[in-house]
Protein backbone atom coordinates (compact mmCIF):
# COMPACT_ATOMS: atom_id res chain seq x y z
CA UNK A 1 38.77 -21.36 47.29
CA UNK A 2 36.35 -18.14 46.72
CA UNK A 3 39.57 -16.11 48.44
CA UNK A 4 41.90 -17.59 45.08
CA UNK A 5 39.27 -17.28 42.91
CA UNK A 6 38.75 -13.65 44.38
CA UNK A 7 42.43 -12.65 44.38
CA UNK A 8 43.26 -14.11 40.86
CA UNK A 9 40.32 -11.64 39.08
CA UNK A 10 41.70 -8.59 41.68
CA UNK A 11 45.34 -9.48 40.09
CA UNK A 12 43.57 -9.74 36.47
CA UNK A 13 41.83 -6.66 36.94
CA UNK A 14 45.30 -4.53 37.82
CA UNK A 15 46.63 -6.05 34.86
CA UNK A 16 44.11 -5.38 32.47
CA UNK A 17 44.26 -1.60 34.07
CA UNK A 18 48.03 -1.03 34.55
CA UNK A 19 48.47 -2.63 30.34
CA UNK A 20 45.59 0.23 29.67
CA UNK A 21 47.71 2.88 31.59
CA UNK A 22 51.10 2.02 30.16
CA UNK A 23 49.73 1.99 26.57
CA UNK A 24 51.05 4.72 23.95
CA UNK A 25 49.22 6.76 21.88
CA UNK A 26 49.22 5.55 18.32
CA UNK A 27 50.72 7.97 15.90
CA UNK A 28 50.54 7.95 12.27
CA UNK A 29 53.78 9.26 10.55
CA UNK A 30 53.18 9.88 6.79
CA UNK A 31 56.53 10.25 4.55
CA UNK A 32 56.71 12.63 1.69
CA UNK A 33 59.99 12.81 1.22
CA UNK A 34 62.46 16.52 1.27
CA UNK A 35 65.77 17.49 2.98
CA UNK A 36 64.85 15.05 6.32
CA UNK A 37 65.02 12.12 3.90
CA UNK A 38 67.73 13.20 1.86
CA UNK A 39 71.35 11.97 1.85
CA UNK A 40 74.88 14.18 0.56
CA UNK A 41 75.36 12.61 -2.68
CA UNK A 42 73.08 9.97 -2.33
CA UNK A 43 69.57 8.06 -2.74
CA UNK A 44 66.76 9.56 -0.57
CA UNK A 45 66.03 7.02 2.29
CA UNK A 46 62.20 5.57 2.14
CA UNK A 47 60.05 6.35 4.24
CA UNK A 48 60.16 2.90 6.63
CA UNK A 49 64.08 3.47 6.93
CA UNK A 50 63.62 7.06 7.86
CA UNK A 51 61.56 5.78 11.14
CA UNK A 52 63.50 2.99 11.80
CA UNK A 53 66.27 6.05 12.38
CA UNK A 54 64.95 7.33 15.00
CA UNK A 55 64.55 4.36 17.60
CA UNK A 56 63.63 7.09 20.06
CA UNK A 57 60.16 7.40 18.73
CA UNK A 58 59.08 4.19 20.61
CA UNK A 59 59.79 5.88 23.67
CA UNK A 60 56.65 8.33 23.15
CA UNK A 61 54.06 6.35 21.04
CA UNK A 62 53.35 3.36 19.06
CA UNK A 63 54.28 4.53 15.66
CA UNK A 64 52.92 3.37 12.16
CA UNK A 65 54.87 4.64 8.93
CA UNK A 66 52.93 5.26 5.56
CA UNK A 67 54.96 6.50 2.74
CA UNK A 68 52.91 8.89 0.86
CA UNK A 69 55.24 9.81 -1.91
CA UNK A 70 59.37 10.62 -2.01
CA UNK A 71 59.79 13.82 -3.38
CA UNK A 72 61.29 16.82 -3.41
CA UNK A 73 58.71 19.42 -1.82
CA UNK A 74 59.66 21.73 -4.64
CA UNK A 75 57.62 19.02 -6.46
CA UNK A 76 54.56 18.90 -4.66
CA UNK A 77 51.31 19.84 -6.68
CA UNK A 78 47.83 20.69 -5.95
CA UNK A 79 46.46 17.45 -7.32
CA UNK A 80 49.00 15.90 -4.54
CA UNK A 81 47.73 18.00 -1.62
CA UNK A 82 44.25 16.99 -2.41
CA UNK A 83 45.07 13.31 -2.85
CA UNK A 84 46.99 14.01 0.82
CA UNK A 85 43.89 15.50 2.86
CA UNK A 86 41.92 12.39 1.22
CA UNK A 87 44.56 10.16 2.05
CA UNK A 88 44.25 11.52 6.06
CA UNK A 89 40.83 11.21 6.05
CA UNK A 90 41.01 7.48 4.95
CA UNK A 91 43.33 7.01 7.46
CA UNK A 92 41.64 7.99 10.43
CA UNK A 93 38.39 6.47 9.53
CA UNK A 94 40.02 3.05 9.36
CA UNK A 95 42.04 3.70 12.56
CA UNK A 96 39.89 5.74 14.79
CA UNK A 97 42.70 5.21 17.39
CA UNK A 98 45.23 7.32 15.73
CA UNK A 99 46.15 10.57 17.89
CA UNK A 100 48.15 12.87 15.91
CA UNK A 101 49.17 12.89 12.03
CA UNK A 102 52.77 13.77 11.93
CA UNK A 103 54.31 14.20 8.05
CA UNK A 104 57.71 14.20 7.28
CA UNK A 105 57.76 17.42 4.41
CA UNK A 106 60.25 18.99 2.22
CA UNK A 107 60.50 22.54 3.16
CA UNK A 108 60.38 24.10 0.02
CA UNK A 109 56.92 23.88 -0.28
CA UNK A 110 56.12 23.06 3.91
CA UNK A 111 54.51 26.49 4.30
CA UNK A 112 51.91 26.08 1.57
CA UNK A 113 50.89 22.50 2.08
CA UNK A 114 50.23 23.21 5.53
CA UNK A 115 48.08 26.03 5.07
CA UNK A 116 45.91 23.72 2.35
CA UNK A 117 46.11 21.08 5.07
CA UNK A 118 44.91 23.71 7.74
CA UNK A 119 41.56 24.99 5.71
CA UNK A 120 40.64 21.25 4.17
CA UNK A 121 41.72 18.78 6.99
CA UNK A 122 37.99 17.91 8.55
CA UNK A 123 38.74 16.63 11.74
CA UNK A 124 40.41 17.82 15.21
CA UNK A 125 43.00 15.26 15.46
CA UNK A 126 46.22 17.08 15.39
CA UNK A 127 48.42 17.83 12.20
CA UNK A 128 51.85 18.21 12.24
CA UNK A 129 54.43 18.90 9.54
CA UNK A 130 58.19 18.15 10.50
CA UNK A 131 61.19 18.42 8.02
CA UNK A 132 64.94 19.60 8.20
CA UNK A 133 67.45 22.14 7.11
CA UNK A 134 70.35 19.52 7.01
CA UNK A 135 70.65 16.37 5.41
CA UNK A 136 70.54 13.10 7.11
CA UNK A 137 74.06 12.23 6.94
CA UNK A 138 75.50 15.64 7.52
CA UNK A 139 77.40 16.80 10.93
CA UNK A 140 74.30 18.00 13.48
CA UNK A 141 71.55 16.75 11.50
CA UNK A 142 68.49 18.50 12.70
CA UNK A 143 65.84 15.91 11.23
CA UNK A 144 65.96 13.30 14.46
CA UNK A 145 64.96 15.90 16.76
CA UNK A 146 62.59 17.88 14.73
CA UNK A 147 60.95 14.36 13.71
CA UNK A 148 60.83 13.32 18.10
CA UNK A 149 59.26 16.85 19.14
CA UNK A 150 56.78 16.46 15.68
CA UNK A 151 55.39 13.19 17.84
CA UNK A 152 55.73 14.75 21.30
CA UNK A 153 54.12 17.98 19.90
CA UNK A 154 50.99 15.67 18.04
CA UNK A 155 50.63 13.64 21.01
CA UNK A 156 50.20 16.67 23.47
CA UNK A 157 46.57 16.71 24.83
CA UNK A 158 46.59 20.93 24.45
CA UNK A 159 47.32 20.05 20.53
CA UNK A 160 43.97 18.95 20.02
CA UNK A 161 42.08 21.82 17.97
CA UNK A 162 45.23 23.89 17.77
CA UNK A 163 45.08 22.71 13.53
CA UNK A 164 47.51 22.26 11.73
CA UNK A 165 50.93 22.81 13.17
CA UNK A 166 54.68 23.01 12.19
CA UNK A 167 57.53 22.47 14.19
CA UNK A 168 60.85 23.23 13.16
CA UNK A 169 63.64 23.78 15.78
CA UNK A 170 62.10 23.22 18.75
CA UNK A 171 59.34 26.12 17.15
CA UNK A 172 55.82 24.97 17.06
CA UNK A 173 54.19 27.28 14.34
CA UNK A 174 50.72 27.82 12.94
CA UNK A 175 50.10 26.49 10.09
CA UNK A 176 48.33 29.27 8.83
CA UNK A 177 51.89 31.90 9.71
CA UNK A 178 54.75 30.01 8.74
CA UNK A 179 56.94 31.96 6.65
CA UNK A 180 60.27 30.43 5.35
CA UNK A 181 62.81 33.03 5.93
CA UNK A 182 66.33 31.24 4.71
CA UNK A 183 67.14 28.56 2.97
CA UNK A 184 70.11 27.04 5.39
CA UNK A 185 69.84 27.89 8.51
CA UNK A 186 68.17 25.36 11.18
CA UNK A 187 65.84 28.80 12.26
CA UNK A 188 64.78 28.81 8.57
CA UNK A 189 61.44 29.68 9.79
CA UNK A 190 61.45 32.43 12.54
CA UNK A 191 58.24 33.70 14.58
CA UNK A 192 55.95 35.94 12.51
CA UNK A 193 54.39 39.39 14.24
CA UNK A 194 51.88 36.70 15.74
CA UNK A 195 54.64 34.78 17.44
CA UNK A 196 55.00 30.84 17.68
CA UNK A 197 51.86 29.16 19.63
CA UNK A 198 54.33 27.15 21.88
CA UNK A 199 57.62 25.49 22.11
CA UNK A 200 59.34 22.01 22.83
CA UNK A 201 61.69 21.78 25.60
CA UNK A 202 63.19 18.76 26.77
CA UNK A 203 60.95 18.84 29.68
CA UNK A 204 57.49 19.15 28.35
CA UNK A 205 55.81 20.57 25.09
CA UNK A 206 54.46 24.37 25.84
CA UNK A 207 51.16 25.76 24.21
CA UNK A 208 51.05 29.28 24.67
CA UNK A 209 48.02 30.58 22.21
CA UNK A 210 45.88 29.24 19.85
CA UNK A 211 45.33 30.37 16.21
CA UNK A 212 43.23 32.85 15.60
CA UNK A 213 42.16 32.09 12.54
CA UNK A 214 39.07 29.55 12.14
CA UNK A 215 40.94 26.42 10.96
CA UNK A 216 40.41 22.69 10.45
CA UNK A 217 36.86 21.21 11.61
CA UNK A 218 35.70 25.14 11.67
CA UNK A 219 36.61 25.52 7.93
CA UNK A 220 34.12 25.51 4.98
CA UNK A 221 36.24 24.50 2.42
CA UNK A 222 34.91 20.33 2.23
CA UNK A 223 36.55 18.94 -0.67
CA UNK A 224 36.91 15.25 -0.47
CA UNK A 225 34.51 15.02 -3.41
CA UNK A 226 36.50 17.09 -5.66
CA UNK A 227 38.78 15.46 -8.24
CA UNK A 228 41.00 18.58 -8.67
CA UNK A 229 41.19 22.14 -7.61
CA UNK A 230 40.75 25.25 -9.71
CA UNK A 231 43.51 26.94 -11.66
CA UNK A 232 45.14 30.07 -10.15
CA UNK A 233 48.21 31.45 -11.40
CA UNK A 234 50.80 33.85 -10.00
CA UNK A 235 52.45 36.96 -11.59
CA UNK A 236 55.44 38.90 -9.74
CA UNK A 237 55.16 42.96 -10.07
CA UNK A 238 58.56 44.49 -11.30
CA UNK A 239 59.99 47.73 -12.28
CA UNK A 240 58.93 48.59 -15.90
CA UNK A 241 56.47 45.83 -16.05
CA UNK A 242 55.12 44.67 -19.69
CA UNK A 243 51.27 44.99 -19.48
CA UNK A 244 51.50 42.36 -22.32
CA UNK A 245 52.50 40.11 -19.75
CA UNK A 246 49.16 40.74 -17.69
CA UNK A 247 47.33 40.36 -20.90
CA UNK A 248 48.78 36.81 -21.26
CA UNK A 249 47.61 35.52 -17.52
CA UNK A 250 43.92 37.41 -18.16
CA UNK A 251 43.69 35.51 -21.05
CA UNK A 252 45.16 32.39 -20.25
CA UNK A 253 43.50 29.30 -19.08
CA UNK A 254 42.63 29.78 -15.30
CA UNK A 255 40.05 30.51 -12.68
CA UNK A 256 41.73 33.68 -11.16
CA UNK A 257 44.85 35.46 -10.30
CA UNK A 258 47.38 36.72 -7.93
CA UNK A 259 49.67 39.33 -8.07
CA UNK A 260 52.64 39.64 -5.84
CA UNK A 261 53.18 43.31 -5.63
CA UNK A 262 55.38 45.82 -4.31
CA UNK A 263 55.10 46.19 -0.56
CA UNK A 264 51.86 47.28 0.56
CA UNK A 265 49.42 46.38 -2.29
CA UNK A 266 51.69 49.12 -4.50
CA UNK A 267 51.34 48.59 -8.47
CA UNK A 268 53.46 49.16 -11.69
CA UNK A 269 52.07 50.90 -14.51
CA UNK A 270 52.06 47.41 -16.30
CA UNK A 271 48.55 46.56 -13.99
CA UNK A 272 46.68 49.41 -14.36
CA UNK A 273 44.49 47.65 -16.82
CA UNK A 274 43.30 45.42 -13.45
CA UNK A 275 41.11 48.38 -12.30
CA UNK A 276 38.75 49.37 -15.12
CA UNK A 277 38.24 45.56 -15.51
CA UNK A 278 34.32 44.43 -14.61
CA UNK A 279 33.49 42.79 -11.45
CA UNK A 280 32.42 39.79 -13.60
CA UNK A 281 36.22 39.21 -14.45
CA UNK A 282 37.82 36.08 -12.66
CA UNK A 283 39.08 37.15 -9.37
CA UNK A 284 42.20 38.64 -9.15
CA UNK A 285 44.35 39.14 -5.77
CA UNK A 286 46.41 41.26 -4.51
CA UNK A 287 48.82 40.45 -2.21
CA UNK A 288 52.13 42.00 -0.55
CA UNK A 289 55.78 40.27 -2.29
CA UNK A 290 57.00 41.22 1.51
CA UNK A 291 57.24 38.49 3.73
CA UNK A 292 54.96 39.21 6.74
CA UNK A 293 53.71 41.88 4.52
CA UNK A 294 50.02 43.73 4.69
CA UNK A 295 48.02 45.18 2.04
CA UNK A 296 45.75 47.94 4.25
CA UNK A 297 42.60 49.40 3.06
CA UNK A 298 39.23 47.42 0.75
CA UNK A 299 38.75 45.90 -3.13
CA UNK A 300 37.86 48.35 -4.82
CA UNK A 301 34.37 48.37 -5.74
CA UNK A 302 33.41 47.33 -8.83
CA UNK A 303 36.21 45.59 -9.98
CA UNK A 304 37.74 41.93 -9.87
CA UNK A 305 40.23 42.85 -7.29
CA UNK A 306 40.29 40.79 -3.49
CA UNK A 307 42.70 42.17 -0.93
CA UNK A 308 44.88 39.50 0.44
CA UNK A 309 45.49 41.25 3.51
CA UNK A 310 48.73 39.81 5.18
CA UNK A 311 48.85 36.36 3.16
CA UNK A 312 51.93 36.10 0.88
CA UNK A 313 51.21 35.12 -2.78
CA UNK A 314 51.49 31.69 -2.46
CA UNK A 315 48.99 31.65 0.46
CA UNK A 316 46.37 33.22 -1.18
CA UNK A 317 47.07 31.30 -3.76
CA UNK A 318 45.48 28.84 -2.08
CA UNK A 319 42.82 30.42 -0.25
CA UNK A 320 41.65 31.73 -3.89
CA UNK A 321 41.61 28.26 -5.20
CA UNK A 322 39.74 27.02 -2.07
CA UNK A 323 36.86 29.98 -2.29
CA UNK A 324 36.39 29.25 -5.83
CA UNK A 325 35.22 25.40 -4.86
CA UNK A 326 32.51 27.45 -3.37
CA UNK A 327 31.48 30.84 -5.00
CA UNK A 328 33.13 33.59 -8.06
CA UNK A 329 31.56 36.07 -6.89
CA UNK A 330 34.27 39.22 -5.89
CA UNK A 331 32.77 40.24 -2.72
CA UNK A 332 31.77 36.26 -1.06
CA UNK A 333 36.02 35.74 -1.46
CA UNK A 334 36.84 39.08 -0.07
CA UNK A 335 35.06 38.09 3.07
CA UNK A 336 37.09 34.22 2.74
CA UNK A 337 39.59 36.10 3.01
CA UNK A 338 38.89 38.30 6.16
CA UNK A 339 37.54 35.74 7.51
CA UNK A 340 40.56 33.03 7.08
């Protein structure tokens, strides 16, 4: 009798163990809507359907689908981005289980909401934005494949405090140096000078750097309290540029400015005003219209202007909205920007 008694909690025991080892990481996907849930001609598909798709998921974790919003990432906002990092947060704290965040994205926008996500997303659990070049019901549809190596990517022990990631074409990206490069092609979003961090091969996900950049649970930028994010606009440099123009964005309701400019921090005549205005001004940043640009050199002292070193215009953009939650003062979001 003690020998049954002994062999039935042995056989329990293996059970109990082998159902632990067998079970699948839990991954959240989050819809938002873009190209990977867009038909030819057609209604986008919701964000349940778009799963449901890809049967294939199951095969790597247990997979829970929240649709966020439908949109076209050309309509994504700043009041959306903070409701999204809020949204995660939630999330997580009411499913401490959950592995990876993977979120379906249009990739219009992709590059900006996942460098937001990357400076305001307070935890380690891995990020990843997924979308597509093709639509759903086109020939050689690259969603279903970016969407299954978004998962494999998230789930990944080595993704854990690699921040907030993009993967695109087998590509796994910073979030922090994605640059979109074309707005067809499946390799929309090539390597910048820093390279991809890793790739996915139908073998194995492949980490081969982390960002540099402090990112993530290292940021500063806590702003789950806020209810909405300063004002920064953006004004593109040109040949023969009307100063009357600048006058109109100085003036204009905002917290600070960015100028895309020619090449390396170069200026039309138009902007000359920027320099003999008071370090008291709102902020106003210079960055390169270049893609993988650099603006070389310091602010000048005693003026409103902040370097943006090699982040595009709609990048710092963001960084300058994010340092003003914080501080106005010139030099404190020069060194924000150095820093991130």
């Amino acid at each position: 009798m003690h020998k049954i008694i002994f062999i039935i909690i042995l056989l329990f025991c293996w059970s109990t163990s082998y159902s632990q080892s067998t079970t699948k990481p839990q991954v959240l996907i989050i819809t938002t809507g873009g190209t990977i849930a867009s038909k030819t001609n057609a209604p986008s598909i919701e964000g349940h359907d778009l799963i449901q798709a890809v049967p294939e998921l199951s095969n790597y974790a247990t997979i829970e689908v929240d649709e966020f919003v439908n949109i076209g990432s050309s309509k994504m906002t700043p009041l959306l981005w903070l409701q999204l990092v809020k949204h995660i947060r939630d999330a997580l704290n009411s499913n401490p289980e959950i592995k990876s965040i993977v979120i379906t994205h249009g990739t219009d926008t992709m590059e900006e909401t996942a460098f937001f996500l990357n400076l305001t997303h307070q935890s380690k659990v891995p990020i990843v934005l997924v979308g597509s070049m093709r639509s759903s019901n086109e020939v050689s549809a690259d969603g279903p494949a970016n969407l299954i190596n978004a998962v494999r990517v998230g789930i990944s022990p080595e993704a854990i405090g690699k921040g907030v990631m993009v993967v695109m074409n087998d590509n796994i990206s910073a979030g922090r140096d994605l640059l979109k490069m074309n707005n067809r092609r499946v390799d929309a979003f090539p390597s910048t000078d820093l390279g991809f961090i890793g790739f996915c091969d139908p073998e194995k996900v492949t980490f081969y750097r982390s960002p540099i950049k402090p990112h993530t649970s290292e940021s500063e930028f806590h702003i789950y309290n806020l209810d909405s994010l300063p004002k920064v606009d953006i004004v593109q440099d040109f040949a023969g540029f009307d100063s009357k123009i600048l006058t109109y964005f100085t003036n204009r309701y905002n917290q600070g400015l960015v100028i895309s400019s020619f090449a390396g921090g170069r200026l039309s005549n138009g902007f000359s005003e920027i320099y003999n205005l008071p370090a008291t001004h709102k902020p106003i940043v210079i960055s390169s219209s270049i893609k993988g640009g650099r603006i070389m050199g310091s602010n000048p002292e005693g003026t409103p202007i902040i370097i943006a070193n090699d982040l595009p215009s709609n990048k710092a953009r963001i960084l300058l909205m994010l340092s003003l939650t914080i501080t106005s003062k010139i030099n404190e979001i020069q060194d924000y920007f150095n820093k991130y």
